[in-house]
Protein backbone atom coordinates (compact mmCIF):
# COMPACT_ATOMS: atom_id res chain seq x y z
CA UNK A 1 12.72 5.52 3.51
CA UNK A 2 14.56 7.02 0.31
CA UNK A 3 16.47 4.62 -1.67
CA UNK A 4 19.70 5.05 -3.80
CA UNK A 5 17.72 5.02 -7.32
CA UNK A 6 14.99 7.72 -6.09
CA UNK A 7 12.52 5.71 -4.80
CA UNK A 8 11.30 4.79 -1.43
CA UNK A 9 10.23 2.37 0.54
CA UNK A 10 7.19 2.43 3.30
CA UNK A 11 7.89 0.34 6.41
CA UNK A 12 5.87 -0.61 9.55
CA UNK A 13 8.14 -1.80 12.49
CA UNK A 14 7.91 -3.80 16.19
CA UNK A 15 9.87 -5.97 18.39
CA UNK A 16 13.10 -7.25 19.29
CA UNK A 17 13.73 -9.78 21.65
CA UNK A 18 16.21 -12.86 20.95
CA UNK A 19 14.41 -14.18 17.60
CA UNK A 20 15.94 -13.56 14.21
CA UNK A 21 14.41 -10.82 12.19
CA UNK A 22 11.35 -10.63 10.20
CA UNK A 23 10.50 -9.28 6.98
CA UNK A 24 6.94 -9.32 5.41
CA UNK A 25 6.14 -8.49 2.05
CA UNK A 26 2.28 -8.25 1.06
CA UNK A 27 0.54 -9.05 -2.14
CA UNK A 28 -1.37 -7.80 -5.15
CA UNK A 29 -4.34 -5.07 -4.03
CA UNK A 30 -3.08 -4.93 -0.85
CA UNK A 31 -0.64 -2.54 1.84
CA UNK A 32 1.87 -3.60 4.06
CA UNK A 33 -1.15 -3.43 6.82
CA UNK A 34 -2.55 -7.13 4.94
CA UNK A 35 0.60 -8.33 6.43
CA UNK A 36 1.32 -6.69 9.88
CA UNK A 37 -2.25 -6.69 11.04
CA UNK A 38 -2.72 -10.42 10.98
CA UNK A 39 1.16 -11.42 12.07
CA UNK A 40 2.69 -9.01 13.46
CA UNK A 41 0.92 -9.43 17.07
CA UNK A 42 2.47 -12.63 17.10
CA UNK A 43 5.72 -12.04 15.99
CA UNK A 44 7.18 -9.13 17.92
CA UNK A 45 7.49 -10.58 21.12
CA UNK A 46 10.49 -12.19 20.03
CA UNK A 47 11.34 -10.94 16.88
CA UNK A 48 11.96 -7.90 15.03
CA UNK A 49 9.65 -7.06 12.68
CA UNK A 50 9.27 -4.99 9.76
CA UNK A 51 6.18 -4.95 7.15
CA UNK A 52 6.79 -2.82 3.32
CA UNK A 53 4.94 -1.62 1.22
CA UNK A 54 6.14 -2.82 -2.40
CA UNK A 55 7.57 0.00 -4.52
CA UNK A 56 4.48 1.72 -6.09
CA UNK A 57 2.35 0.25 -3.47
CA UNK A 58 1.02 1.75 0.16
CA UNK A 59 3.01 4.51 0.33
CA UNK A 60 5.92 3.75 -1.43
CA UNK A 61 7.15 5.23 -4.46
CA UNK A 62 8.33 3.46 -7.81
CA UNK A 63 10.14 4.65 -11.14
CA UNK A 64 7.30 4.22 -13.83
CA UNK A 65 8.33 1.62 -16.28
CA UNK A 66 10.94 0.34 -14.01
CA UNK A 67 10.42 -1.55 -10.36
CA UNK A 68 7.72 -3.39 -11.70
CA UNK A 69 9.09 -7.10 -11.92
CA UNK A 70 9.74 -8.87 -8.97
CA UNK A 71 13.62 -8.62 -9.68
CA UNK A 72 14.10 -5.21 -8.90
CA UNK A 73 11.32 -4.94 -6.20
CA UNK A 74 13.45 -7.39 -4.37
CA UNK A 75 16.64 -5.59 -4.97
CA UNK A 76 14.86 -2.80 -3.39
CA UNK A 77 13.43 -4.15 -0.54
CA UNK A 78 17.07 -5.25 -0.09
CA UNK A 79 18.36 -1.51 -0.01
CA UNK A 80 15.50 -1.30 2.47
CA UNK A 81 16.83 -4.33 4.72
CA UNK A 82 20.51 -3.06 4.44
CA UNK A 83 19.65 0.51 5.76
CA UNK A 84 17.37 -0.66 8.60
CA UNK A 85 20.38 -2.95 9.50
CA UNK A 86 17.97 -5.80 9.26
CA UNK A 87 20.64 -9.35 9.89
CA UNK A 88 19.40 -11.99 7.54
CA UNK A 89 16.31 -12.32 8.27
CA UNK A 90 12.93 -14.61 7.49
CA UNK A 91 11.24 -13.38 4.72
CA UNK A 92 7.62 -14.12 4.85
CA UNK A 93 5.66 -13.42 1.43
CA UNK A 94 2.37 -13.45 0.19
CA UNK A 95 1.33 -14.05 -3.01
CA UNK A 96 3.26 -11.22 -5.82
CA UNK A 97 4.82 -10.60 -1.87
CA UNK A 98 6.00 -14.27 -2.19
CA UNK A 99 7.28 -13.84 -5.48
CA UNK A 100 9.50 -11.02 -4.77
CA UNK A 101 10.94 -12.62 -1.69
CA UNK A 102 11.67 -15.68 -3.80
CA UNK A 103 13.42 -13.74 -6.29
CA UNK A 104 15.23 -12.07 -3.26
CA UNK A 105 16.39 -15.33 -2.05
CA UNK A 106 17.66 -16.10 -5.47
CA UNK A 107 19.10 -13.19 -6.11
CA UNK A 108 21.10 -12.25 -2.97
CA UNK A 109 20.93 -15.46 -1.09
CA UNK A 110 23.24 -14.33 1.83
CA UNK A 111 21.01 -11.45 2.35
CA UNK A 112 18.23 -14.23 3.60
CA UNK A 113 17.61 -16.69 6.36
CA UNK A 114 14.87 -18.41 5.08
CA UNK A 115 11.55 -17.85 2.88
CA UNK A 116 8.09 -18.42 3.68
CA UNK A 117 6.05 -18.09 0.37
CA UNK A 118 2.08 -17.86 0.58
CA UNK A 119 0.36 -18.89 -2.38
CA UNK A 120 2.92 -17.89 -4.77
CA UNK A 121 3.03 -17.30 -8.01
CA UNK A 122 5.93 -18.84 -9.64
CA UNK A 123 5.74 -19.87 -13.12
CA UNK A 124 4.18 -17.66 -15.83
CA UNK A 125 0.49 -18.10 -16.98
CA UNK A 126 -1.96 -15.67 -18.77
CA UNK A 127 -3.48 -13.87 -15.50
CA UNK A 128 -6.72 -11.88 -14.79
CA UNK A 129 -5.20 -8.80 -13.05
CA UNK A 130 -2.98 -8.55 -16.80
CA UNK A 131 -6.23 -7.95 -18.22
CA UNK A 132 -8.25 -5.93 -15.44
CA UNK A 133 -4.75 -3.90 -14.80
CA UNK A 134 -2.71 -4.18 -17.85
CA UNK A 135 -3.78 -1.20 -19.98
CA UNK A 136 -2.65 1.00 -17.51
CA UNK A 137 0.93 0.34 -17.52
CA UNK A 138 0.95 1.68 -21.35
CA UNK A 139 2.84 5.09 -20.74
CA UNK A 140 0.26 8.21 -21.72
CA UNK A 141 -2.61 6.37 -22.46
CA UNK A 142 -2.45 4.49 -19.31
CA UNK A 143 -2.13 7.62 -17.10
CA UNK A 144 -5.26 8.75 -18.36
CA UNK A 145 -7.29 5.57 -18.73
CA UNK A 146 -6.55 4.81 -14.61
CA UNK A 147 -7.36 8.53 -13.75
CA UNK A 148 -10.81 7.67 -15.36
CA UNK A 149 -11.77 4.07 -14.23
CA UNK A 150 -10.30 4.94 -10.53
CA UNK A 151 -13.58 7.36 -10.46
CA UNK A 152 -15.61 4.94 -12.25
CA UNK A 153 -15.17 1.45 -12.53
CA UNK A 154 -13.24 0.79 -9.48
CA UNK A 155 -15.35 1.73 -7.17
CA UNK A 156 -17.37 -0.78 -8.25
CA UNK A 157 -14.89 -3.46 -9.03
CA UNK A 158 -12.35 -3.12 -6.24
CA UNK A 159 -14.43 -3.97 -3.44
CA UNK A 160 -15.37 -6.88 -5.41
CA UNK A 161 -12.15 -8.31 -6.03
CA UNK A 162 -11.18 -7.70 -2.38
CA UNK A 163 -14.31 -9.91 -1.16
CA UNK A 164 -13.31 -12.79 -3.57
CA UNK A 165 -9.32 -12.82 -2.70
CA UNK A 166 -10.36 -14.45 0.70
CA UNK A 167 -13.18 -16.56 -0.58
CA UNK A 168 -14.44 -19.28 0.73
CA UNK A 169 -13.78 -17.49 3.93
CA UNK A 170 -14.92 -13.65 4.40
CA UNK A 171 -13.06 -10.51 4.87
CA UNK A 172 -12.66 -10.17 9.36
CA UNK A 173 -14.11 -7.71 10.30
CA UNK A 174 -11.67 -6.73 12.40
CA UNK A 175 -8.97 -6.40 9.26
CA UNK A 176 -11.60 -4.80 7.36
CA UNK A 177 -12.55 -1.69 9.78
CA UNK A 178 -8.48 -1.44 10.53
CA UNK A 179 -7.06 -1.76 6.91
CA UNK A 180 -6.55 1.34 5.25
CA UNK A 181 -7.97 0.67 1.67
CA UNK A 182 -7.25 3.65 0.56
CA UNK A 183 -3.70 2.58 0.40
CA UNK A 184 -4.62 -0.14 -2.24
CA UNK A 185 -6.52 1.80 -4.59
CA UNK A 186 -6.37 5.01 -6.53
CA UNK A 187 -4.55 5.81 -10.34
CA UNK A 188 -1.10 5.60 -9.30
CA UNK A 189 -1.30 2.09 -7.90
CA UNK A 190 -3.39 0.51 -10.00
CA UNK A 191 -1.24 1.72 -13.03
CA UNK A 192 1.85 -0.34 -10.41
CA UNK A 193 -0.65 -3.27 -10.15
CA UNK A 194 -0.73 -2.77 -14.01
CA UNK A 195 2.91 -2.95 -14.48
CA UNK A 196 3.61 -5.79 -12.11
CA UNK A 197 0.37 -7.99 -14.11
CA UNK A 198 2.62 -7.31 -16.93
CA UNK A 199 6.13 -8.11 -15.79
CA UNK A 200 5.58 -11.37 -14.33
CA UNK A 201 5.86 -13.42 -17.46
CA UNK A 202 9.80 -12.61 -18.12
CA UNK A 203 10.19 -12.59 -14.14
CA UNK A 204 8.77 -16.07 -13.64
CA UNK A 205 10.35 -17.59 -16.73
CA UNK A 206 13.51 -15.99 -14.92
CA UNK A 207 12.59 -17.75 -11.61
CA UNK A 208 11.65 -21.06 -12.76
CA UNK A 209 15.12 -21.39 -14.51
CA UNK A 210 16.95 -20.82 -11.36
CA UNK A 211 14.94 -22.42 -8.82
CA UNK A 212 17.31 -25.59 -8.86
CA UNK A 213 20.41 -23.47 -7.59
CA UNK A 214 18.49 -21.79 -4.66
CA UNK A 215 20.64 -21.81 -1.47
CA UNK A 216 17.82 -20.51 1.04
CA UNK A 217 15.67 -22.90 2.70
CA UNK A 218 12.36 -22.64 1.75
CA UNK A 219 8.66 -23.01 2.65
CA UNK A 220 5.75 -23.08 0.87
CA UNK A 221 1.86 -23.23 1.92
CA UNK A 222 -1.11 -23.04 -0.25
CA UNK A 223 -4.71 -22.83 0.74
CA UNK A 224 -6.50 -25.97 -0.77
CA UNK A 225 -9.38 -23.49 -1.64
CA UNK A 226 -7.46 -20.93 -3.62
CA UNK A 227 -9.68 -19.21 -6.41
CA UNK A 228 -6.61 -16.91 -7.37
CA UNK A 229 -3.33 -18.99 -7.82
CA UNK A 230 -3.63 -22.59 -8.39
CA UNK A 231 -1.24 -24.13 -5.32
CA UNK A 232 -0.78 -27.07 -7.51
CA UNK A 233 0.73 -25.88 -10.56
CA UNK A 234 2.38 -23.08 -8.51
CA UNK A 235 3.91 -23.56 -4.93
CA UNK A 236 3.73 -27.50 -4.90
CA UNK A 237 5.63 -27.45 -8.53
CA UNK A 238 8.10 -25.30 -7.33
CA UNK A 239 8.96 -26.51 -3.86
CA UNK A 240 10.09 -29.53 -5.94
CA UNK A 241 12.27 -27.77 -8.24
CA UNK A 242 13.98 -26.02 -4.90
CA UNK A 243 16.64 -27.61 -3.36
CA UNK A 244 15.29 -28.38 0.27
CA UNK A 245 11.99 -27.00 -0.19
CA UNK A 246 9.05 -28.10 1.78
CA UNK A 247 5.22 -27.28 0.46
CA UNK A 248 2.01 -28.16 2.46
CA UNK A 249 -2.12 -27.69 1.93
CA UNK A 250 -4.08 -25.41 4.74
CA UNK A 251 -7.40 -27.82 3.65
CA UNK A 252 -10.54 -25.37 3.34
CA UNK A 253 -8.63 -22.53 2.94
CA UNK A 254 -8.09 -19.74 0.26
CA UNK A 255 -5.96 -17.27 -0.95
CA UNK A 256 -5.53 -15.26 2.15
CA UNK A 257 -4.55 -18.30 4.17
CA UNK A 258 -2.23 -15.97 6.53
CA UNK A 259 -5.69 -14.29 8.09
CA UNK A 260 -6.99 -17.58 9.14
CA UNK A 261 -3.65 -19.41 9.80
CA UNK A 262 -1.40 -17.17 11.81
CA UNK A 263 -0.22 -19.39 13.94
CA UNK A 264 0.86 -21.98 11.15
CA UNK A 265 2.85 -19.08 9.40
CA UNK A 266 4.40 -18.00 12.23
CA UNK A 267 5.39 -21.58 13.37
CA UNK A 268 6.83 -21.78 9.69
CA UNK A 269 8.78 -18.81 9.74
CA UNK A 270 10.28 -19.63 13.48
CA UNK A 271 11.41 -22.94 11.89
CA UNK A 272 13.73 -21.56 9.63
């Protein structure tokens, strides 16, 4: 789908029925597919759905040096929800995916039913991927430095990280024969994972300051065995800073609580 500023955004869709609309907005190293695969089953009976690829990511397209922070990926996805006539719907997020819809909630709050945030990340902190992805986002010298390690290091390092984002629990099998990880990999999104590792310490001081006037109601879960955002100092801080805002542990869980959980996220998301 082209948008307004030249970009586009990628979009998987199902369903209908007498539910409210879904949205679902995947994370860092990941496609839309993380998302629909795991949720989308269960959703569309009664609900529309739609799963996006974040600007730069899948098979979307971003400006370079411009839709990196969560901001303006939201206000993008937004086009996106606008021209599929989309009716406030439930924004379901997962990890940089939950940060964006945040910011989307605080940012065009009519626009929203409700959020469901994943392990979040809401307040700035130094973060790995800024050093792993960082140096790409430098214009030139970037380009050329992810051409390189996308032949090199990250075949090596990629599968790696993948295996560790759902630690304690393994990658299903079934998600990993079915997930195109091709869409999650190569120069040009890795230089996007780059830029978004960099953005997110503006964006989040941005967030944090406004997180008292949200209007949306909001949900947050966190898996008690994250290794990649600390639930604690992230989605339990902020669901008391927001207005409303309810946060709950999955116990034994990690970072990709929403492949082991679907029923709980659904449940979440019909609440609102």
């Amino acid at each position: 789908m082209p948008l307004a500023d030249g970009g586009s955004i990628a979009c998987a869709e199902a369903g209908g029925g007498e539910g409210c609309d879904v949205v679902l907005i995947h994370g860092t190293l990941m496609a839309l597919e993380d998302m629909w695969l795991p949720l989308a089953p269960r959703l569309a009976g009664r609900h529309r759905v739609v799963a996006v690829d974040r600007p730069g990511h899948g098979l979307s397209v971003r400006r370079r040096l411009v839709d990196a922070s969560p901001w303006r990926q939201a206000a993008a996805i937004r086009e996106a929800m606008d021209r599929l006539g989309l009716r406030r719907p439930v924004v379901v997020g997962h990890s940089f995916g939950a940060t964006v819809a945040l910011c989307l909630a605080l940012s065009h709050p009519d626009a929203v039913r409700g959020v469901v945030a994943l392990a979040p990340l809401c307040f700035p902190e130094p973060r790995l991927e800024q050093a792993l992805f960082g140096p790409r986002a430098v214009p030139g010298l970037g380009d050329g430095l992810a051409t390189m390690l996308a032949g090199s290091l990250d075949r090596a390092m990629l599968p790696l990280l993948w295996r560790a984002i759902f630690l304690p629990q393994a990658v299903p099998p079934d998600f990993a024969a079915r997930f195109p990880w091709l869409h999650a990999s190569g120069p040009a999104r890795m230089i996007a994972e780059g830029e978004d590792a960099m953005s997110v310490w503006p964006a989040l001081a941005r967030a944090a300051a406004a997180y008292p006037t949200c209007r949306v109601p909001v949900r947050i879960l966190g898996g008690a065995a994250d290794i990649v955002v600390n639930n604690a100092l992230h989605g339990a801080l902020a669901a008391a800073m927001i207005p409303g805002a309810r946060f709950a542990w999955l116990r034994g869980t990690g970072h990709m609580l929403h492949h082991f959980h679907q029923d709980r996220v659904v449940a979440e998301a019909e609440a609102l």
